[in-house]
PDB file of N, CA and C in Angstrom:
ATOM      1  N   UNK A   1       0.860  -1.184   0.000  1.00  0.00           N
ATOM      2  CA  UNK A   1       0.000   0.000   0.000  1.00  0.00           C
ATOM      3  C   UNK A   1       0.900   1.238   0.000  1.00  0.00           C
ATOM      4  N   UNK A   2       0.739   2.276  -0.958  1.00  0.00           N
ATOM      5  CA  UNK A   2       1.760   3.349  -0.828  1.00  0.00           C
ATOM      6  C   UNK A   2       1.080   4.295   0.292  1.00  0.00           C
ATOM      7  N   UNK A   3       2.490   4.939   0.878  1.00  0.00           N
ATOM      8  CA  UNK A   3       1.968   5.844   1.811  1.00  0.00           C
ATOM      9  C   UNK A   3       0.896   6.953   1.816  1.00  0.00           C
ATOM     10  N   UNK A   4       0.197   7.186   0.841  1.00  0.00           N
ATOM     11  CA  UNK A   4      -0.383   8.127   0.805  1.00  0.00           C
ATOM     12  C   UNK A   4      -2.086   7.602   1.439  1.00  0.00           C
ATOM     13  N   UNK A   5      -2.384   6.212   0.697  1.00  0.00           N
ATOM     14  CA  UNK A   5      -3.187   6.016   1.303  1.00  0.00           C
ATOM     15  C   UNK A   5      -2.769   5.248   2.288  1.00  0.00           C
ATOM     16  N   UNK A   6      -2.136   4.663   3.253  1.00  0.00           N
ATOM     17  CA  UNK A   6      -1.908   4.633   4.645  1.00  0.00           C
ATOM     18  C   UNK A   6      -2.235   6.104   5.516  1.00  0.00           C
ATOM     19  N   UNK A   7      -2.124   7.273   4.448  1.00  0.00           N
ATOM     20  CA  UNK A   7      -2.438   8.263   5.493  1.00  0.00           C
ATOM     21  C   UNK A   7      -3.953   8.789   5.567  1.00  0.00           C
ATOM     22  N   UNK A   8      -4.701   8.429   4.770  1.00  0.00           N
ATOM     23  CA  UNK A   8      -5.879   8.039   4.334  1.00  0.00           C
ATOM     24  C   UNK A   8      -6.402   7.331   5.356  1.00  0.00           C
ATOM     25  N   UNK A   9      -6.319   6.150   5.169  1.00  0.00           N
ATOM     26  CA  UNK A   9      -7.126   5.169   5.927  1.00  0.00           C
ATOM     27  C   UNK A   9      -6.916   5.163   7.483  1.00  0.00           C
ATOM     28  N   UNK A  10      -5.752   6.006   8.118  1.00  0.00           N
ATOM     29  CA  UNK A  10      -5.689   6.034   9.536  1.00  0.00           C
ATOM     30  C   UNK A  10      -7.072   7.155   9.690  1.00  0.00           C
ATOM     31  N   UNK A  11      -7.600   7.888   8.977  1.00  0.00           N
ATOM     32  CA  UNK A  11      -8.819   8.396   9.516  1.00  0.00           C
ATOM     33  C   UNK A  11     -10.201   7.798   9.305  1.00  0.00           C
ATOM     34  N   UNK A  12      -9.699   6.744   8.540  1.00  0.00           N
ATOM     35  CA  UNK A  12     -11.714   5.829   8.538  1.00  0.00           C
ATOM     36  C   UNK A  12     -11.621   4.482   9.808  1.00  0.00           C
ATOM     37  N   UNK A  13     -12.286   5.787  10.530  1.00  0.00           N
ATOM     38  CA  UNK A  13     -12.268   5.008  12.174  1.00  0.00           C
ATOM     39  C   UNK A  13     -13.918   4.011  11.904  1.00  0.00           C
ATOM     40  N   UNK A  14     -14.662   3.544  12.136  1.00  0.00           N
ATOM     41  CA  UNK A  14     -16.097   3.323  11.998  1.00  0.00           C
ATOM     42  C   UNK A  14     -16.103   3.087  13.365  1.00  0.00           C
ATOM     43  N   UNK A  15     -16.955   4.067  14.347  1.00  0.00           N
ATOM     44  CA  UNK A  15     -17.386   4.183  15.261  1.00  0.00           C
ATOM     45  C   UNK A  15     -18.286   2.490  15.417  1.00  0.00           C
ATOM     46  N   UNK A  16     -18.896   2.624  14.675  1.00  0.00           N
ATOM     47  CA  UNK A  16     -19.887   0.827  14.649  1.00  0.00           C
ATOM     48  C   UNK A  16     -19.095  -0.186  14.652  1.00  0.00           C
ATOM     49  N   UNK A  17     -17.840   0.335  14.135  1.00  0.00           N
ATOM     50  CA  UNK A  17     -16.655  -0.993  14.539  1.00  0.00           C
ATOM     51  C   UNK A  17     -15.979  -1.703  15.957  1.00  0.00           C
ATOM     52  N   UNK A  18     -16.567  -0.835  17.030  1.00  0.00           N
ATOM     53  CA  UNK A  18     -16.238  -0.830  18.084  1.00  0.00           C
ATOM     54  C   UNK A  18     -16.650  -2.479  18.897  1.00  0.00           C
ATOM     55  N   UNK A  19     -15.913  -3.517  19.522  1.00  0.00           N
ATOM     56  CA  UNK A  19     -15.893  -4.554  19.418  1.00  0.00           C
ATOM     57  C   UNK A  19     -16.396  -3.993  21.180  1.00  0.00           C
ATOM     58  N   UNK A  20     -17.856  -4.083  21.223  1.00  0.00           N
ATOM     59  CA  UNK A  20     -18.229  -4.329  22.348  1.00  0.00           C
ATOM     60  C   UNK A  20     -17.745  -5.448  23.072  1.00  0.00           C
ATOM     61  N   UNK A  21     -18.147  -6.638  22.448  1.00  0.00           N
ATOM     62  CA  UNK A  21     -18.178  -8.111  22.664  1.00  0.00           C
ATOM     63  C   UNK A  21     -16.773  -8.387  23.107  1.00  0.00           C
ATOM     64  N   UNK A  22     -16.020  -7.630  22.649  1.00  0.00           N
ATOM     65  CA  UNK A  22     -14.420  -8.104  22.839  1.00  0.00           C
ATOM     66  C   UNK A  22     -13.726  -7.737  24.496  1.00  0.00           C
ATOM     67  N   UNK A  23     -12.450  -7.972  24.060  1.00  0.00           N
ATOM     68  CA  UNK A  23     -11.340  -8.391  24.992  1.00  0.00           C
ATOM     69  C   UNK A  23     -11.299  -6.333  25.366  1.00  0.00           C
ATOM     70  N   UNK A  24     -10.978  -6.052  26.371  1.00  0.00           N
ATOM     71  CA  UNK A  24     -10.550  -4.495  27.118  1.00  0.00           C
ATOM     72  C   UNK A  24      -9.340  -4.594  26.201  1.00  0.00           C
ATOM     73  N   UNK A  25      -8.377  -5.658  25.769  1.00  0.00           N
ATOM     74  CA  UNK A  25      -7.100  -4.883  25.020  1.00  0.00           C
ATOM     75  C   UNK A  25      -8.212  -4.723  23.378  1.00  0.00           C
ATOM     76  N   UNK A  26      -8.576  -5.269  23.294  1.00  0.00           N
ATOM     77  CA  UNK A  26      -9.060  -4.976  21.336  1.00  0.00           C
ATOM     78  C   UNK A  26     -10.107  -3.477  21.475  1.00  0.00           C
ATOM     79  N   UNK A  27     -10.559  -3.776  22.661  1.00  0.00           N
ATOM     80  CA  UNK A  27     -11.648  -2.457  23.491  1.00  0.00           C
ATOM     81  C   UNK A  27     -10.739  -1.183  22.747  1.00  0.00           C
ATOM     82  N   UNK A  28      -9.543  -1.537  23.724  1.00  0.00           N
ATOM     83  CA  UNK A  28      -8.234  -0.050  23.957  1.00  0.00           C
ATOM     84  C   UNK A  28      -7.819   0.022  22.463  1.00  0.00           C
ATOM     85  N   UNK A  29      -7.723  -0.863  21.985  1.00  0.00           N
ATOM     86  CA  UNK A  29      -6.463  -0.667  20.464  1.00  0.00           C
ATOM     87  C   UNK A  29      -7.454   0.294  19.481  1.00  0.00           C
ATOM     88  N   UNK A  30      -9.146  -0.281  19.959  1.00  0.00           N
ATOM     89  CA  UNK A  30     -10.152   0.482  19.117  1.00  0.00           C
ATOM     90  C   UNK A  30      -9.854   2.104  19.481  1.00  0.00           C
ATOM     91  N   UNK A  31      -9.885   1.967  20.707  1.00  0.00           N
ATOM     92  CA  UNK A  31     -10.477   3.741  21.002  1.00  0.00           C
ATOM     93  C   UNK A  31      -8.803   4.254  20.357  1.00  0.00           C
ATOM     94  N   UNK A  32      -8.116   3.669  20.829  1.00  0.00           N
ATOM     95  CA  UNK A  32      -6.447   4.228  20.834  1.00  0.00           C
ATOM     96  C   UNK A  32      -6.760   4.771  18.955  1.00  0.00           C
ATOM     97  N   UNK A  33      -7.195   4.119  18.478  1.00  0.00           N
ATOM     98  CA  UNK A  33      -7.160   4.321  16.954  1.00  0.00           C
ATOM     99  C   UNK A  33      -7.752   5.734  16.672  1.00  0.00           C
ATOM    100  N   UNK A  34      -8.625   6.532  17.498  1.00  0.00           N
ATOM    101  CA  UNK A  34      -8.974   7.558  17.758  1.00  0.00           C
ATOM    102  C   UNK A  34      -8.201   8.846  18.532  1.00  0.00           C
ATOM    103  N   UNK A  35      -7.241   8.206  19.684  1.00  0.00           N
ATOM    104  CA  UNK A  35      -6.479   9.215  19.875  1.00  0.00           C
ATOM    105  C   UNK A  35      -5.219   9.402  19.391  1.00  0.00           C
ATOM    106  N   UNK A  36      -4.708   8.746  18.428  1.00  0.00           N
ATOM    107  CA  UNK A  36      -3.590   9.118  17.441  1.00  0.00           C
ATOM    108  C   UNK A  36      -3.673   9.842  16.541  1.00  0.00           C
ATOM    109  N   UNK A  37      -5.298  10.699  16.507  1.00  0.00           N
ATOM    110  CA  UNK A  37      -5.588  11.327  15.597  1.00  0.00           C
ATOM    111  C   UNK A  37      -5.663  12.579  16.332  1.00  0.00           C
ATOM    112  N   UNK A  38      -5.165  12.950  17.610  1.00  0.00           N
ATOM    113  CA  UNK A  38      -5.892  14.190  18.729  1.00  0.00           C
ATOM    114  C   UNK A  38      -4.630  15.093  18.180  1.00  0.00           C
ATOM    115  N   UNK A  39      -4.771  16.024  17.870  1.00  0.00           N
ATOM    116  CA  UNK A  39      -4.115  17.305  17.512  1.00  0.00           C
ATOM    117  C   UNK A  39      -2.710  17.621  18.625  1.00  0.00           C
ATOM    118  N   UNK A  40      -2.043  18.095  17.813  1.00  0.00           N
ATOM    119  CA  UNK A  40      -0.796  18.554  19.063  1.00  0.00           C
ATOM    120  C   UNK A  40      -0.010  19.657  18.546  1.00  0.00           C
ATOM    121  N   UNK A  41       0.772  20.418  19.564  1.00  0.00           N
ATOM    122  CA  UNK A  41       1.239  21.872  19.384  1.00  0.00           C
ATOM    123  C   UNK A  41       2.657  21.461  18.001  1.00  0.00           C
ATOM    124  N   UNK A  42       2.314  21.973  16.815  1.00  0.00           N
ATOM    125  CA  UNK A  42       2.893  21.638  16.058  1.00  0.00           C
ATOM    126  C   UNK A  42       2.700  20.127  15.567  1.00  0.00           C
ATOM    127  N   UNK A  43       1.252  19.973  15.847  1.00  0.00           N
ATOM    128  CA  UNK A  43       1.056  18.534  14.730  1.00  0.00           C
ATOM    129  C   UNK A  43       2.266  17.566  14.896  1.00  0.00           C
ATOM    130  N   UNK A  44       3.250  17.289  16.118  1.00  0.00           N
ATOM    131  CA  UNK A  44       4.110  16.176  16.061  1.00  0.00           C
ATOM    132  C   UNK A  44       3.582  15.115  16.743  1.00  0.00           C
ATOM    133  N   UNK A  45       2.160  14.906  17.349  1.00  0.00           N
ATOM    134  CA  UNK A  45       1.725  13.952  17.865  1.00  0.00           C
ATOM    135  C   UNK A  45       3.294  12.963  18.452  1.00  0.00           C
ATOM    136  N   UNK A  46       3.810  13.266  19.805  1.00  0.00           N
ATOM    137  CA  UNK A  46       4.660  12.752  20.369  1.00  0.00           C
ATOM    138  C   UNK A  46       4.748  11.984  21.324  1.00  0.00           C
ATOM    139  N   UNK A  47       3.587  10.936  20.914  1.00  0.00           N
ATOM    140  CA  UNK A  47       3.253   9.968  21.347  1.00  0.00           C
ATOM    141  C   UNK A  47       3.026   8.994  20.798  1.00  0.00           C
ATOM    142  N   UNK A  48       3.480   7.863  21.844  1.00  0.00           N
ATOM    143  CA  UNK A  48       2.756   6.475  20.930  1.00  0.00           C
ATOM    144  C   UNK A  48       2.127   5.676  22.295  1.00  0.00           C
ATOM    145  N   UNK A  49       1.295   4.095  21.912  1.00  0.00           N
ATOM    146  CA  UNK A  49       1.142   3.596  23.059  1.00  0.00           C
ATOM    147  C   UNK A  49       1.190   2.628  22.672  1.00  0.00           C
ATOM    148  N   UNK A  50       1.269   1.306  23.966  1.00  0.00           N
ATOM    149  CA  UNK A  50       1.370  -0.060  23.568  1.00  0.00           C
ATOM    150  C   UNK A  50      -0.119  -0.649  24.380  1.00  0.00           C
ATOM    151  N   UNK A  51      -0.444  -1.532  23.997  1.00  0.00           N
ATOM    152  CA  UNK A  51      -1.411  -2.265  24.866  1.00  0.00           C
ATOM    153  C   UNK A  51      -1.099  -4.126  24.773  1.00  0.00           C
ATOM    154  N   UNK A  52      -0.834  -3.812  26.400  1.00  0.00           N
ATOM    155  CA  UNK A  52      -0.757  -5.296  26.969  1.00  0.00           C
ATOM    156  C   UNK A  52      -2.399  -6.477  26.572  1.00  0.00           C
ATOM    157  N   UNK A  53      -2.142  -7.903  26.494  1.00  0.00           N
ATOM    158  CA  UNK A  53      -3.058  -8.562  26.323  1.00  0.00           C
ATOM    159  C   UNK A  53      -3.981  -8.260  27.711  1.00  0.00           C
ATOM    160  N   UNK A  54      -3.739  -7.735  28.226  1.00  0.00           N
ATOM    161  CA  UNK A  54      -4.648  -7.637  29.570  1.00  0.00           C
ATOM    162  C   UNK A  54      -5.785  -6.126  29.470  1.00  0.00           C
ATOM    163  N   UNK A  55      -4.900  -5.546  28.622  1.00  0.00           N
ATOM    164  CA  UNK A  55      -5.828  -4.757  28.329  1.00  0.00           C
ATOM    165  C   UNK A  55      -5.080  -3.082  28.843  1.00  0.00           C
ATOM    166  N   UNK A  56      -3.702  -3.664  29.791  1.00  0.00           N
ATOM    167  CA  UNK A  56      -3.178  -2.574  30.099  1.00  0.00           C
ATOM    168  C   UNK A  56      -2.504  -1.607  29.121  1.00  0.00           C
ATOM    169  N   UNK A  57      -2.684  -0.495  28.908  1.00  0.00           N
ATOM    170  CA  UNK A  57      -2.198   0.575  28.419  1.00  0.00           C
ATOM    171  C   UNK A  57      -0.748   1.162  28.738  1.00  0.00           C
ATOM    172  N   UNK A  58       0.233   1.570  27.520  1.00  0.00           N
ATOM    173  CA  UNK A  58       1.534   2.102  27.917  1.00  0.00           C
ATOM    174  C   UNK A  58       1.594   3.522  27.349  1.00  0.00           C
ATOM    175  N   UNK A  59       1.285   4.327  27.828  1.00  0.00           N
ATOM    176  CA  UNK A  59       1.498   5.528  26.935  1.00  0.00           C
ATOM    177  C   UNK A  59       2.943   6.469  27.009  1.00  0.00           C
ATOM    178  N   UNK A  60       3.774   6.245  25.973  1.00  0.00           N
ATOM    179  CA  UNK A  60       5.235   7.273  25.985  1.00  0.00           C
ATOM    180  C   UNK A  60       5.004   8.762  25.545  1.00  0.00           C
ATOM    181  N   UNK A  61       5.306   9.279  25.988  1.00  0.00           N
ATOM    182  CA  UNK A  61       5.471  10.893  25.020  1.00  0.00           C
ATOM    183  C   UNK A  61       6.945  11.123  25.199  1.00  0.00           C
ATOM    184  N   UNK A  62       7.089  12.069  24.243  1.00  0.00           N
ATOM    185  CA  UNK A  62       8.354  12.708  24.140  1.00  0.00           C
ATOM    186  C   UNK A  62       8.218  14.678  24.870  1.00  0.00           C
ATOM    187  N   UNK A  63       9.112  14.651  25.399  1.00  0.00           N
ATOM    188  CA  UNK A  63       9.267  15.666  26.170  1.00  0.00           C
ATOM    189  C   UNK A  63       9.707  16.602  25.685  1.00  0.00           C
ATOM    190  N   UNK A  64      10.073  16.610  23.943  1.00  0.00           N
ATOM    191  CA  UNK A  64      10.534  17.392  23.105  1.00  0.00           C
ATOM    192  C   UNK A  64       9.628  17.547  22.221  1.00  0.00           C
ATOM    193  N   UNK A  65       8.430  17.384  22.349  1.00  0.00           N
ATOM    194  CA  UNK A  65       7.120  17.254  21.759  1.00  0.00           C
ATOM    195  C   UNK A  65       7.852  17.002  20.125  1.00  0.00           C
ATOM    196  N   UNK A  66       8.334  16.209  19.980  1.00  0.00           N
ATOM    197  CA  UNK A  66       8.962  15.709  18.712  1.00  0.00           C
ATOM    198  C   UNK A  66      10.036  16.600  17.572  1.00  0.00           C
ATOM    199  N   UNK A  67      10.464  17.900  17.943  1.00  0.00           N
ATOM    200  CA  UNK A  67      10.858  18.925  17.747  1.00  0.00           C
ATOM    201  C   UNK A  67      12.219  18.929  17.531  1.00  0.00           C
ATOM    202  N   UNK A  68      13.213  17.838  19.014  1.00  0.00           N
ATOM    203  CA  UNK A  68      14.221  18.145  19.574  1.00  0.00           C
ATOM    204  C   UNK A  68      14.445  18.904  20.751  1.00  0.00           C
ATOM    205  N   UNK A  69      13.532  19.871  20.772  1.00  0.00           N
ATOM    206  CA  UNK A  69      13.415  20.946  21.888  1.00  0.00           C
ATOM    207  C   UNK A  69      12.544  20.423  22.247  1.00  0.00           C
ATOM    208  N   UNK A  70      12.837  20.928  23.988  1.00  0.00           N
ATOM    209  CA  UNK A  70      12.385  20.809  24.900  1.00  0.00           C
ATOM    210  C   UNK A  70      10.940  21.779  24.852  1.00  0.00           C
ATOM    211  N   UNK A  71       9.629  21.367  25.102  1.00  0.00           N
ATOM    212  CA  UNK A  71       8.125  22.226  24.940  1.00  0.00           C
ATOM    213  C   UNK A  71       8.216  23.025  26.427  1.00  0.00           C
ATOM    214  N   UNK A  72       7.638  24.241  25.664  1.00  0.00           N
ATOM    215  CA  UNK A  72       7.499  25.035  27.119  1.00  0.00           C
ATOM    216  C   UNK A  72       6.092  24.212  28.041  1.00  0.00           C
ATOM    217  N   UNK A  73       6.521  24.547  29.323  1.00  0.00           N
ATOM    218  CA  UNK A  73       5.530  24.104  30.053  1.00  0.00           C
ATOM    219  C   UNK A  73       4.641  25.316  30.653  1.00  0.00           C
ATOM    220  N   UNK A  74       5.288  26.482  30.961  1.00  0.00           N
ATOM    221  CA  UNK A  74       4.815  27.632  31.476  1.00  0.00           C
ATOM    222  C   UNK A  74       5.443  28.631  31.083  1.00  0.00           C
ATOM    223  N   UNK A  75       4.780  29.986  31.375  1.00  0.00           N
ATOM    224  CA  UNK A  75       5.420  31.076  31.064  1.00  0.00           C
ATOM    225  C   UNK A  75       6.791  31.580  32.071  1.00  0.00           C
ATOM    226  N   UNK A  76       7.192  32.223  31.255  1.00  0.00           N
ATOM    227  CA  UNK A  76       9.224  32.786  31.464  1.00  0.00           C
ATOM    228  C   UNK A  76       8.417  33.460  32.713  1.00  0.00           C
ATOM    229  N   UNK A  77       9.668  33.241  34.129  1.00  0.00           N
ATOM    230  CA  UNK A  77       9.724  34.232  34.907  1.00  0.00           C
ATOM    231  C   UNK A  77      10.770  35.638  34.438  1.00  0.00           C
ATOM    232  N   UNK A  78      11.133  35.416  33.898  1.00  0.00           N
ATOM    233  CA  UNK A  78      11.947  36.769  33.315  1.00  0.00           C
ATOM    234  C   UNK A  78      11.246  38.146  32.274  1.00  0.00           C
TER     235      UNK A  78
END
């Protein structure tokens, strides 16, 4: 599949696809498929996550909000 539609198809989520019936990890991987799409300061989405068969969630971010630099957290005391 060329990349273009890979970037395509990460937005045809089908809400009706949602595996009630299922396992809390297939639950998570569903919704997760929704927040890889949540907006971020400079669009570097600097995050990823893993999900355990149990259903547990790993979420990493980068502290350089993907940049290299370090993201401000608050305003300059200076």
């Amino acid at each position: 599949m060329d990349p273009a539609q890979l970037t395509r198809d990460v937005w045809r989520v089908d809400a009706d696809g949602f595996p009630a019936g299922g396992t809390v990890a297939e639950q998570a991987r569903f919704l997760l498929r929704y927040a890889v799409l949540a907006p971020s300061s400079h669009n570097t989405q600097p995050w990823s996550f893993a999900v355990d068969d149990d259903g547990t969630v790993a979420v990493r971010g980068s502290r350089t909000g993907g940049s290299g630099r370090p993201t401000r957290t608050g305003a300059s005391s200076t």
